[in-house]
C-alpha atoms as a PDB file:
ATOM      1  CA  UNK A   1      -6.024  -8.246 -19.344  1.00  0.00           C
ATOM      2  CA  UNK A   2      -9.595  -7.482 -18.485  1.00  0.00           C
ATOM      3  CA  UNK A   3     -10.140  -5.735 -15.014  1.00  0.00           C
ATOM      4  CA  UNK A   4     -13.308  -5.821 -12.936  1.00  0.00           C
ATOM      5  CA  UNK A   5     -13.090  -3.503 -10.221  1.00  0.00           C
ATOM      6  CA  UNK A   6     -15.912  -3.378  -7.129  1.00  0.00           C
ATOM      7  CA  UNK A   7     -15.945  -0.957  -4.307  1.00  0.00           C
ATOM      8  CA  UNK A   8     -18.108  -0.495  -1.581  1.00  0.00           C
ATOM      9  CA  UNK A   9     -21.267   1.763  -0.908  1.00  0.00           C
ATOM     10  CA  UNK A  10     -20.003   3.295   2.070  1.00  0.00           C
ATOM     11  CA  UNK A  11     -16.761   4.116   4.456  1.00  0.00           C
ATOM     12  CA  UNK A  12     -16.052   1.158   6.721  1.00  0.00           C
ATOM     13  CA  UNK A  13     -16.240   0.748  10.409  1.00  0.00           C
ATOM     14  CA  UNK A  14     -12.617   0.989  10.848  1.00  0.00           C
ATOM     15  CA  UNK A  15     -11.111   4.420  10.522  1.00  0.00           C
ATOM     16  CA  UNK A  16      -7.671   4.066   8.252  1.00  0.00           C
ATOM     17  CA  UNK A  17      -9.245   1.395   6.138  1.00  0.00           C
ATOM     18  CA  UNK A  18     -10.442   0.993   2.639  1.00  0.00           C
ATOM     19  CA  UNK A  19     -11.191  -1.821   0.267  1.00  0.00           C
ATOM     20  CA  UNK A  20     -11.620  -2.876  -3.213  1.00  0.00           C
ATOM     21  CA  UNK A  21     -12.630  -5.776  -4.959  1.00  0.00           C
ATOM     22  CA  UNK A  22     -10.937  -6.980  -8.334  1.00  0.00           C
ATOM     23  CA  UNK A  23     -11.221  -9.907 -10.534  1.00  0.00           C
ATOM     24  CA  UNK A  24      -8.584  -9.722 -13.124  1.00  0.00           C
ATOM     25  CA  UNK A  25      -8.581 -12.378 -15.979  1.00  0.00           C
ATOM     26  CA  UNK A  26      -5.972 -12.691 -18.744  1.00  0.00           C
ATOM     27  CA  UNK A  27      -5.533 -15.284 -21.644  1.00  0.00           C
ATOM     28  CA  UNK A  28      -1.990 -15.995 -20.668  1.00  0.00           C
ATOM     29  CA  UNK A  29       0.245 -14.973 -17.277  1.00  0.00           C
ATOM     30  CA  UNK A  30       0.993 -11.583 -17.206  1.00  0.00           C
ATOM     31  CA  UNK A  31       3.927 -10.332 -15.284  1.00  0.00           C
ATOM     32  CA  UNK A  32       2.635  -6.487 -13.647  1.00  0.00           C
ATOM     33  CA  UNK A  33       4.326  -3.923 -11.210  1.00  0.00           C
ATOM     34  CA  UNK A  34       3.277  -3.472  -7.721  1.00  0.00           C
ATOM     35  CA  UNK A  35       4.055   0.021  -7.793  1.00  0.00           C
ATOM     36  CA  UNK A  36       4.775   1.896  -3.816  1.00  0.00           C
ATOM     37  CA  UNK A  37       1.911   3.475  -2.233  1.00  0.00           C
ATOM     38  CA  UNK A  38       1.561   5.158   1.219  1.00  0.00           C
ATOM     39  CA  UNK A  39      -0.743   2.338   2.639  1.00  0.00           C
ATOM     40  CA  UNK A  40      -0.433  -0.988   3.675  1.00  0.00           C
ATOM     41  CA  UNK A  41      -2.028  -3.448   1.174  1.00  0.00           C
ATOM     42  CA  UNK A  42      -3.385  -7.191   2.377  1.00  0.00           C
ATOM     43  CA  UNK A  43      -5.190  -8.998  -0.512  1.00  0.00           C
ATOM     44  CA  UNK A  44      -7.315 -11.857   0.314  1.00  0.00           C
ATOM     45  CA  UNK A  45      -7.149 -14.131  -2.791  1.00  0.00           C
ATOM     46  CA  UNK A  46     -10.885 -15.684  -3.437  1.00  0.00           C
ATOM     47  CA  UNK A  47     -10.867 -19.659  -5.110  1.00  0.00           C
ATOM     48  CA  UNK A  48      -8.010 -21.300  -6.657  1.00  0.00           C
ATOM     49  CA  UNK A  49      -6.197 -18.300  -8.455  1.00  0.00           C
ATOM     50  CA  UNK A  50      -4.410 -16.552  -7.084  1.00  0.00           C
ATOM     51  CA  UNK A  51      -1.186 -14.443  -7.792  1.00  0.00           C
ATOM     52  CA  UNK A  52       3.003 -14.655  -7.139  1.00  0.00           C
ATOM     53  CA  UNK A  53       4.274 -11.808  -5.775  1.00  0.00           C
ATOM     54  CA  UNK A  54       8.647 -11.584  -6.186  1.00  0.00           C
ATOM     55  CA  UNK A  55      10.613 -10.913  -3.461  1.00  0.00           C
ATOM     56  CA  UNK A  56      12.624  -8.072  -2.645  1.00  0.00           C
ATOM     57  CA  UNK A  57      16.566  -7.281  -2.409  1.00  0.00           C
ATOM     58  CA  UNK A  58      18.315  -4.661  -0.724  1.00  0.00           C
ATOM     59  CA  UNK A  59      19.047  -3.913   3.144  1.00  0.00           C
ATOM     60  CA  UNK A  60      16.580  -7.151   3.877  1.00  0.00           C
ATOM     61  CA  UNK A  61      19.528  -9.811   3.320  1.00  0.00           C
ATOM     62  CA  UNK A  62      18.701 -10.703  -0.386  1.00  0.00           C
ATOM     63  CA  UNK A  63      15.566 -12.744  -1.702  1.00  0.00           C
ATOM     64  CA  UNK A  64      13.663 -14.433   0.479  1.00  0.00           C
ATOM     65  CA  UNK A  65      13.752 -18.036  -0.129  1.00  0.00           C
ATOM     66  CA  UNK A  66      10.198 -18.223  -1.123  1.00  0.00           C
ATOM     67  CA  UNK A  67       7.543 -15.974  -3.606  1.00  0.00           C
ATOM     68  CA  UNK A  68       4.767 -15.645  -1.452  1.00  0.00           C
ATOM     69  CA  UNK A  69       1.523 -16.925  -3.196  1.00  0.00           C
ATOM     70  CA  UNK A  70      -2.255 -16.342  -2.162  1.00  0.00           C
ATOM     71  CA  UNK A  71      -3.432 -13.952   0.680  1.00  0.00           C
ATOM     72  CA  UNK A  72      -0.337 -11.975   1.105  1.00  0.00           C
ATOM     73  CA  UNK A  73       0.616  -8.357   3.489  1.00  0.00           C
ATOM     74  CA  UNK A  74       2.739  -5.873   2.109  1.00  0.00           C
ATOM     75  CA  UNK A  75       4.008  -3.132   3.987  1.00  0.00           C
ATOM     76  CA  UNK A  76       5.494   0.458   3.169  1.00  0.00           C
ATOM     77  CA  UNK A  77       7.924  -0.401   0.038  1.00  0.00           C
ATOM     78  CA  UNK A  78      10.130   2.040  -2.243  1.00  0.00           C
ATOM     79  CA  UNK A  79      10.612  -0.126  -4.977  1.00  0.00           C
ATOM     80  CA  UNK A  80       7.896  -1.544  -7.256  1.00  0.00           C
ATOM     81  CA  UNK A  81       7.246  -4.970  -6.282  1.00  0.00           C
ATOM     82  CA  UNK A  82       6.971  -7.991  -9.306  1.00  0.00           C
ATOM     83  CA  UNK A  83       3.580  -9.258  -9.582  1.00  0.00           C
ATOM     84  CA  UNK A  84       3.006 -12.460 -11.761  1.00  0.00           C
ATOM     85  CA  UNK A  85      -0.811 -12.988 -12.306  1.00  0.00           C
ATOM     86  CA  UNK A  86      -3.454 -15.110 -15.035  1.00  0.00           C
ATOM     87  CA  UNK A  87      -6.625 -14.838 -13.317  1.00  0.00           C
ATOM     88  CA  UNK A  88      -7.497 -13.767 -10.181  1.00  0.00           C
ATOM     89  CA  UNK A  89     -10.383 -12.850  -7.585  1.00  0.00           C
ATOM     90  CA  UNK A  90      -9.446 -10.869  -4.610  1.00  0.00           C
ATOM     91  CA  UNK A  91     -10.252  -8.243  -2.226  1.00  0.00           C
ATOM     92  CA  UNK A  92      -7.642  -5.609  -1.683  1.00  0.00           C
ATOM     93  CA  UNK A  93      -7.435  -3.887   1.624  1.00  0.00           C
ATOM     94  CA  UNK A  94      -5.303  -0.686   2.031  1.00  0.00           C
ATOM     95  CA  UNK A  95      -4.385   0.277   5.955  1.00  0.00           C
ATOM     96  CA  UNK A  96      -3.059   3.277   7.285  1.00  0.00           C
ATOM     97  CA  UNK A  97       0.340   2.329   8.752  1.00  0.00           C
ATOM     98  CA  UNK A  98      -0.739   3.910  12.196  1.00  0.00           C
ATOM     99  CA  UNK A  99      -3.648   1.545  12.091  1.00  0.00           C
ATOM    100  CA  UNK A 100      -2.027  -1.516  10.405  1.00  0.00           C
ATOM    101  CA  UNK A 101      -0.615  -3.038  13.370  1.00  0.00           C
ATOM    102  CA  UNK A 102      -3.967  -3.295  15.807  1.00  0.00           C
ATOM    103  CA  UNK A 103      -5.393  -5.201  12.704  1.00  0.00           C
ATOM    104  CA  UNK A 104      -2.494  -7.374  11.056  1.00  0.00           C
ATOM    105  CA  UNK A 105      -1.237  -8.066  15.058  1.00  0.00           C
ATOM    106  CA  UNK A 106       2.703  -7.121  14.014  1.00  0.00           C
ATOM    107  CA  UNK A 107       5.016  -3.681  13.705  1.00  0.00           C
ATOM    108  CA  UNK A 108       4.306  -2.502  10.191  1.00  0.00           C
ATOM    109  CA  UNK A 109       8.396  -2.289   9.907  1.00  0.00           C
ATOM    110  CA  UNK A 110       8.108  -6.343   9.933  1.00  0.00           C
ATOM    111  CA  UNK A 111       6.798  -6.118   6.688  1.00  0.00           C
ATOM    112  CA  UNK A 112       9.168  -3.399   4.790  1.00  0.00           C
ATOM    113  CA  UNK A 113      11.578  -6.734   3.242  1.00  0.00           C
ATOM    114  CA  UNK A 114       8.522  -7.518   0.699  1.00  0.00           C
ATOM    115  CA  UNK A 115       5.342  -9.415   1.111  1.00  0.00           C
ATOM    116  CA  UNK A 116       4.016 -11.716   3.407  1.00  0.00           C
ATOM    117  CA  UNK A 117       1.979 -14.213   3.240  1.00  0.00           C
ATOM    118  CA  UNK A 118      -1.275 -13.329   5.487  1.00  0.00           C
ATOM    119  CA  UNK A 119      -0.929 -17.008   7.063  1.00  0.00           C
ATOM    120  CA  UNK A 120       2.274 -16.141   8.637  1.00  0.00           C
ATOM    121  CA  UNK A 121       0.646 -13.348  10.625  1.00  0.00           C
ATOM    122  CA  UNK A 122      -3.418 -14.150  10.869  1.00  0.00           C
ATOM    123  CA  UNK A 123      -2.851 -17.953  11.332  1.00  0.00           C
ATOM    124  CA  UNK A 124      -5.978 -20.085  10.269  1.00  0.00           C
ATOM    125  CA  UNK A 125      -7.750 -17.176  10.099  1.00  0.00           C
ATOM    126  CA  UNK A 126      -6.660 -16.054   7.021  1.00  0.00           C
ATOM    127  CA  UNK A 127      -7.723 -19.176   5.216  1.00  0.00           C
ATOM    128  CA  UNK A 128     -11.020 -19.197   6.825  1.00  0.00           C
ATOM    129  CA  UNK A 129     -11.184 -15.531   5.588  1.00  0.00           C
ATOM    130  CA  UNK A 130     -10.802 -16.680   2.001  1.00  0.00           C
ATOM    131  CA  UNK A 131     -12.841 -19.701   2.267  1.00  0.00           C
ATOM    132  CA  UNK A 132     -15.756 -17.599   3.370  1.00  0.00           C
ATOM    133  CA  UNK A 133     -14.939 -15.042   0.405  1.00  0.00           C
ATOM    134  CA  UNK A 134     -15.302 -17.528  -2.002  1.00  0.00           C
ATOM    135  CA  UNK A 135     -18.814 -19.335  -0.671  1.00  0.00           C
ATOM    136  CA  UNK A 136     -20.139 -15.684  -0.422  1.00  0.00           C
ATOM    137  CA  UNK A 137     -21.675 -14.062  -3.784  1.00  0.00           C
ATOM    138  CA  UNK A 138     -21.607 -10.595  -4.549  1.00  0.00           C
ATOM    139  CA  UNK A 139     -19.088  -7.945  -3.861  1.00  0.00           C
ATOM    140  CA  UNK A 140     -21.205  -6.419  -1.504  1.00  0.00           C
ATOM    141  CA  UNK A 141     -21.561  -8.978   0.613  1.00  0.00           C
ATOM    142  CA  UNK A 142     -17.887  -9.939   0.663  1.00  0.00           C
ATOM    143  CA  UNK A 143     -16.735  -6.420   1.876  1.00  0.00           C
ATOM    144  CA  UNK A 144     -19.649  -6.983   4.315  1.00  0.00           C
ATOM    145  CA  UNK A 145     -17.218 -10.340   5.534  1.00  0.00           C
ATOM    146  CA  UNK A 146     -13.993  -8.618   5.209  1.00  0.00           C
ATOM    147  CA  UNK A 147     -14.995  -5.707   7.469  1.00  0.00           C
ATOM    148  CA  UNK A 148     -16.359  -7.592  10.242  1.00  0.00           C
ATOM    149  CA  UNK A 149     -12.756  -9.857  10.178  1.00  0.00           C
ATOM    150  CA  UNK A 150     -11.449  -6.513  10.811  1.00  0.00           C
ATOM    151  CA  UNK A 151     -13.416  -5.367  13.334  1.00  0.00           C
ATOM    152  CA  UNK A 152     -12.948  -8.317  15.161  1.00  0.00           C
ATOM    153  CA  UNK A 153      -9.237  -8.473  15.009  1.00  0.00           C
ATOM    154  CA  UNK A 154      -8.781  -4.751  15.894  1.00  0.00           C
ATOM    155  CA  UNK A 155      -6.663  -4.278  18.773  1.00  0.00           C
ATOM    156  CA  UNK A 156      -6.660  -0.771  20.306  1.00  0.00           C
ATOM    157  CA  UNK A 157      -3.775  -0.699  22.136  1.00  0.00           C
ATOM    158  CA  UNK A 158      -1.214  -2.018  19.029  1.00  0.00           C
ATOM    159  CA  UNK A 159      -1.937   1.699  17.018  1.00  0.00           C
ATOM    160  CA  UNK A 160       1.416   3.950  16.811  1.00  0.00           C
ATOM    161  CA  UNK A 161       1.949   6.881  19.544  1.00  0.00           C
ATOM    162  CA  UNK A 162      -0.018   9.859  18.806  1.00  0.00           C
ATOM    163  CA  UNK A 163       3.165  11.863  18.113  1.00  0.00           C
ATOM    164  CA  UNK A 164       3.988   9.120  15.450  1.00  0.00           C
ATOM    165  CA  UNK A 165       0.615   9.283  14.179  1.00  0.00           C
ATOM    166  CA  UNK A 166       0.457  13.369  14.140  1.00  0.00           C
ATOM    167  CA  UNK A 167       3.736  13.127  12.031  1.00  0.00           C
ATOM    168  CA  UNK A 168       2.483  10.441   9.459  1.00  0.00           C
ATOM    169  CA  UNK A 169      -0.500  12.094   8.666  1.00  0.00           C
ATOM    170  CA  UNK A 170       0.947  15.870   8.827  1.00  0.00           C
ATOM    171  CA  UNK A 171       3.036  14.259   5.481  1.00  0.00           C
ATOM    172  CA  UNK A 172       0.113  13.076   3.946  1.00  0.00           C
ATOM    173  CA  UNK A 173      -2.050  16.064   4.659  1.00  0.00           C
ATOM    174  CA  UNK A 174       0.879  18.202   2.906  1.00  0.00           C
ATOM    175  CA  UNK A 175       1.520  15.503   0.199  1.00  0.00           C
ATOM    176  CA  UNK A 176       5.147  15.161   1.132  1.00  0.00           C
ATOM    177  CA  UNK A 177       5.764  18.758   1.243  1.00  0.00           C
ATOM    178  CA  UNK A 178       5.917  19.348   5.018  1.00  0.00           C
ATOM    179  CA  UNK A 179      10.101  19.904   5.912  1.00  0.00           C
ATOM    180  CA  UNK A 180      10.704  16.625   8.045  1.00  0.00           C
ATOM    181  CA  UNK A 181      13.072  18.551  10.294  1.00  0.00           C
ATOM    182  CA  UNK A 182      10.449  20.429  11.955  1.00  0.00           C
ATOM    183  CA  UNK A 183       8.337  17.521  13.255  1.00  0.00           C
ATOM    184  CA  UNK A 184       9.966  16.562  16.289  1.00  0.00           C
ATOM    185  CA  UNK A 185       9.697  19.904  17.717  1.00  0.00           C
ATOM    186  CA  UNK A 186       6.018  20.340  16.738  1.00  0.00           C
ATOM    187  CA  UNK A 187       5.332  16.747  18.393  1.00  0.00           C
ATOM    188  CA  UNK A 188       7.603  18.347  21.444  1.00  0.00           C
ATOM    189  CA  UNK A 189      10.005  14.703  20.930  1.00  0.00           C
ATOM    190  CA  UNK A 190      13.851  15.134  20.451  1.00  0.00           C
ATOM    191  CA  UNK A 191      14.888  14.256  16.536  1.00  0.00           C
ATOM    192  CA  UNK A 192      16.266  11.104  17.312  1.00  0.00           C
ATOM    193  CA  UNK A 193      13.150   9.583  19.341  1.00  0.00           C
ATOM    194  CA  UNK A 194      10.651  10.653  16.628  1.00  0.00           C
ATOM    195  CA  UNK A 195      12.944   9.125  13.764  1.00  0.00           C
ATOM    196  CA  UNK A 196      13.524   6.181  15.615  1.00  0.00           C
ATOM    197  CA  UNK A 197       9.696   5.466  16.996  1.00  0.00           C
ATOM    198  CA  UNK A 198       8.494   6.832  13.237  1.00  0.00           C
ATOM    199  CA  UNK A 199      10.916   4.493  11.664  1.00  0.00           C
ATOM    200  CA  UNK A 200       9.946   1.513  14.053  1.00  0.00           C
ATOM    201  CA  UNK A 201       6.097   2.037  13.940  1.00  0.00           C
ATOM    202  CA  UNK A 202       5.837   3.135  10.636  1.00  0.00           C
ATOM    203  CA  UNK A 203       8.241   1.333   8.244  1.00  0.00           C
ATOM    204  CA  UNK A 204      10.349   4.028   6.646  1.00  0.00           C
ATOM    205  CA  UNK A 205      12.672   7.650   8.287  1.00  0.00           C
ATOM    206  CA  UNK A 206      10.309  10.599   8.171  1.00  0.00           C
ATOM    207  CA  UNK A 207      12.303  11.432   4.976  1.00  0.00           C
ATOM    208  CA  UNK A 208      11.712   8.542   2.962  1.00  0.00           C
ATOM    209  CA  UNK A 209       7.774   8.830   3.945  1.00  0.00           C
ATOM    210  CA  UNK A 210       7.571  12.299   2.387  1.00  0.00           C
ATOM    211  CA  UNK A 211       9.187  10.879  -0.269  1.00  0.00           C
ATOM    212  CA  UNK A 212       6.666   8.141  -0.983  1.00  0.00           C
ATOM    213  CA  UNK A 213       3.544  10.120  -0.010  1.00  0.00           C
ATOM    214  CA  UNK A 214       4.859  13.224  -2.233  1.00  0.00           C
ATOM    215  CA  UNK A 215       5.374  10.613  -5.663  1.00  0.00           C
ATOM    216  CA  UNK A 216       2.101   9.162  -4.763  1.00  0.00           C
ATOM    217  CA  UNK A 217       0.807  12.300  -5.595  1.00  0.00           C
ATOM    218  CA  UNK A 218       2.704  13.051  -8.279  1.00  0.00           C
ATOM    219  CA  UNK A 219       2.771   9.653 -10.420  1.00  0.00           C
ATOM    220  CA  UNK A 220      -1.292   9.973 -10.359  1.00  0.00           C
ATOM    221  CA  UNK A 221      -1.105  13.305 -11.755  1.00  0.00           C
ATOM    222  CA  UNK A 222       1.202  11.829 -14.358  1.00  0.00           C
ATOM    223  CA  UNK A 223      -1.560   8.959 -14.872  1.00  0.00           C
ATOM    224  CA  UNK A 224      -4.011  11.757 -15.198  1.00  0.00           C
ATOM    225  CA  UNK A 225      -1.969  12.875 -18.084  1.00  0.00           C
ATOM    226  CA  UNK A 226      -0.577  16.531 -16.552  1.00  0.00           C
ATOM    227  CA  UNK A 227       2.502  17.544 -17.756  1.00  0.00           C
ATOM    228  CA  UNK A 228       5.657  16.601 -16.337  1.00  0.00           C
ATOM    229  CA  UNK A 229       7.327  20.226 -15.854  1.00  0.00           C
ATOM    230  CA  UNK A 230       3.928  21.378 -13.832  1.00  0.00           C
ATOM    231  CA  UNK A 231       3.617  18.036 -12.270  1.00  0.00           C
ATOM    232  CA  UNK A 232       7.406  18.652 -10.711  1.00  0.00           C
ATOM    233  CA  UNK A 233       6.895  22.119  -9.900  1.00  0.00           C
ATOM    234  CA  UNK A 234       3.819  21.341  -8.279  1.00  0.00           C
ATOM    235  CA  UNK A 235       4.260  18.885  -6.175  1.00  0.00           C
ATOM    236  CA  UNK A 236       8.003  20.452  -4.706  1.00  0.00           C
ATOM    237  CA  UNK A 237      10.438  18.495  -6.594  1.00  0.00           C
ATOM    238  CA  UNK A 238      13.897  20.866  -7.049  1.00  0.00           C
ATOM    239  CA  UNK A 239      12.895  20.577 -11.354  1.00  0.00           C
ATOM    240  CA  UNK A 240      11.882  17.802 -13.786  1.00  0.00           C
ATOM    241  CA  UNK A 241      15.169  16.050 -13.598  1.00  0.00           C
ATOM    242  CA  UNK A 242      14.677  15.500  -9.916  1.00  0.00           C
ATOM    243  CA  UNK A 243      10.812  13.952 -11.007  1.00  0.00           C
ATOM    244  CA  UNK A 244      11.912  11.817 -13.698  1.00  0.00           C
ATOM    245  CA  UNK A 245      14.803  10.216 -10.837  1.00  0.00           C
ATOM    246  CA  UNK A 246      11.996   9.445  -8.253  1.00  0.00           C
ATOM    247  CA  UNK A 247       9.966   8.103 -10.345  1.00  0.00           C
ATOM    248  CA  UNK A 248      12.277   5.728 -11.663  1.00  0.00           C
ATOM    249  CA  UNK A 249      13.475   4.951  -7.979  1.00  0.00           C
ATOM    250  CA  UNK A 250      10.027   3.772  -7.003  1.00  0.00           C
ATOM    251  CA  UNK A 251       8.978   2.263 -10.393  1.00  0.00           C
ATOM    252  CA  UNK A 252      11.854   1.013 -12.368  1.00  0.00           C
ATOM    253  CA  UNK A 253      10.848   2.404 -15.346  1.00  0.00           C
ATOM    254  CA  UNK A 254      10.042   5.902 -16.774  1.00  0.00           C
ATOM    255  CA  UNK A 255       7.307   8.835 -16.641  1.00  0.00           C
ATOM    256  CA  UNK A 256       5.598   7.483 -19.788  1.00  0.00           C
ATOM    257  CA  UNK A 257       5.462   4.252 -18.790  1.00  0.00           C
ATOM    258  CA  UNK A 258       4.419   4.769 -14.900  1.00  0.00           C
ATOM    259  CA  UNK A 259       1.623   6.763 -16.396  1.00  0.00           C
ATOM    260  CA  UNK A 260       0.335   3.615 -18.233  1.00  0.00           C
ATOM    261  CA  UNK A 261       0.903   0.844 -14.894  1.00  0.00           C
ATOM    262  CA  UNK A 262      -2.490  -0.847 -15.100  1.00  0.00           C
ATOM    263  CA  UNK A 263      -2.326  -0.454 -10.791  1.00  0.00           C
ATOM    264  CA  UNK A 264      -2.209   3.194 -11.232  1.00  0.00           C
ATOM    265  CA  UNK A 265      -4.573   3.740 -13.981  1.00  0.00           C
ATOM    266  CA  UNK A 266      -7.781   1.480 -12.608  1.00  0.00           C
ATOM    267  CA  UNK A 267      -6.840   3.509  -8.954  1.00  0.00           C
ATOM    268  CA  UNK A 268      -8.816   6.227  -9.555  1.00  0.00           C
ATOM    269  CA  UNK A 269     -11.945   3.340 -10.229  1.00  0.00           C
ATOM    270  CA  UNK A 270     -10.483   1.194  -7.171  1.00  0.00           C
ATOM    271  CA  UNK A 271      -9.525   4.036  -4.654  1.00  0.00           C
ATOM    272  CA  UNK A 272     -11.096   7.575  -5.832  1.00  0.00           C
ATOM    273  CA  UNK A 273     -10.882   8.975  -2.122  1.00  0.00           C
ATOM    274  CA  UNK A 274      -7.046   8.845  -2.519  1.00  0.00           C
ATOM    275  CA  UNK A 275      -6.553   9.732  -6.446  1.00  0.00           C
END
């Protein structure tokens, strides 16, 4: 498949947000992984092609009853998520989850059973979005459109408590490392109202966040071709055995082929601040 990957010139108005754009063509459907990151992702699908993203199983009741198609949200996974995609035109938006909810209007735990299409939570709205994407030329000018549908749908008072937010970002700050069992006395909460506020506001425990932030880190080192034993002693995993597990947990596949996902090898084009 040939990728075309845009980003733009400078950091957007909205603090906890970054964007992309990519056009992706392919002679014949391709079926890719969307592999867990620490971010939630919207992409606003530009034209008539678009992508179908699977649903997920697990504690959310089984598969949904539809794939989701189009503008979609997806929030805080642990499992790679099927992606089914030809061609296709989008922008890709990545949120931090303490910021996610003044700009997608719900709890980003609404969105941990697999995607959702951006309808279901921005109404009308969304399709405007994309119809405006697609009458606009030039990737400049369609970040330009994106950020000011942001701006405008920012709500203040929807961002997580500043205790939840202190804990999220003292994971990502430490790339997973930080011991979980110390934040709710630095935050000056009890264990069980930080776990259940964190896991409410955020998606996932406090554990399973450091577990997501600290492969993020990893799994790009792996893409950046480091070796497996330094990449697990590195980044705090108990050996290599414990790195090749995790990986598999949030990929379904193994080290050598995580390191070759197309979504993690064009990141360090797409999202450079984070790779």
């Amino acid at each position: 498949m040939e990728w075309e990957i845009a980003r733009p010139a400078r950091a957007l108005a909205v603090r906890g947000t970054d964007m992309a754009g990519f056009r992706i063509r392919g002679a014949a459907p391709a079926q890719l992984r969307a592999v867990p990151h620490p971010a939630v992702t919207v992409a606003v699908t530009i034209g008539d092609h678009s992508f179908d993203i699977g649903a997920t199983d697990g504690d959310c009741g089984g598969p949904t009853a539809r794939t989701p198609s189009g503008s979609v949200a997806l929030g805080l996974n642990v499992e790679a998520v099927p992606v089914r995609v030809r061609s296709v035109e989008c922008v890709q938006i990545r949120l931090d989850p303490v910021v996610a909810p003044a700009l997608l209007g719900c709890p980003v735990a609404e969105l941990a059973c697999g995607a959702v299409v951006l309808d279901d939570l921005w109404g009308s709205d969304a399709r405007r979005l994309g119809e405006r994407l697609a009458e606009t030329s030039g990737w400049a000018a369609r970040f330009a459109t994106v950020e000011s549908a942001l701006v405008a749908r920012l709500r203040e008072n929807r961002r997580a408590d500043p205790e939840v937010a202190w804990a999220w970002h003292r994971l990502v700050t430490t790339r997973g490392t930080h011991r979980v069992e110390s934040l709710a006395a630095e935050v000056g909460w009890s264990r069980q109202r930080l776990w259940s506020r964190f896991g409410t506001q955020i998606g996932l425990t406090p554990k399973r966040a450091a577990m997501l932030v600290r492969f993020d880190h990893a799994v790009h080192r792996l893409v950046r071709g480091d070796r497996p034993a330094q990449v697990a002693a590195d980044c705090g995993y108990a050996d290599q055995s414990h790195l090749h597990r995790e990986v598999g947990a949030f990929t379904g596949t193994s080290i050598s082929s995580a390191a070759t996902e197309p979504w993690l090898t064009v990141d360090r084009e797409a999202w450079p601040s984070t790779c």
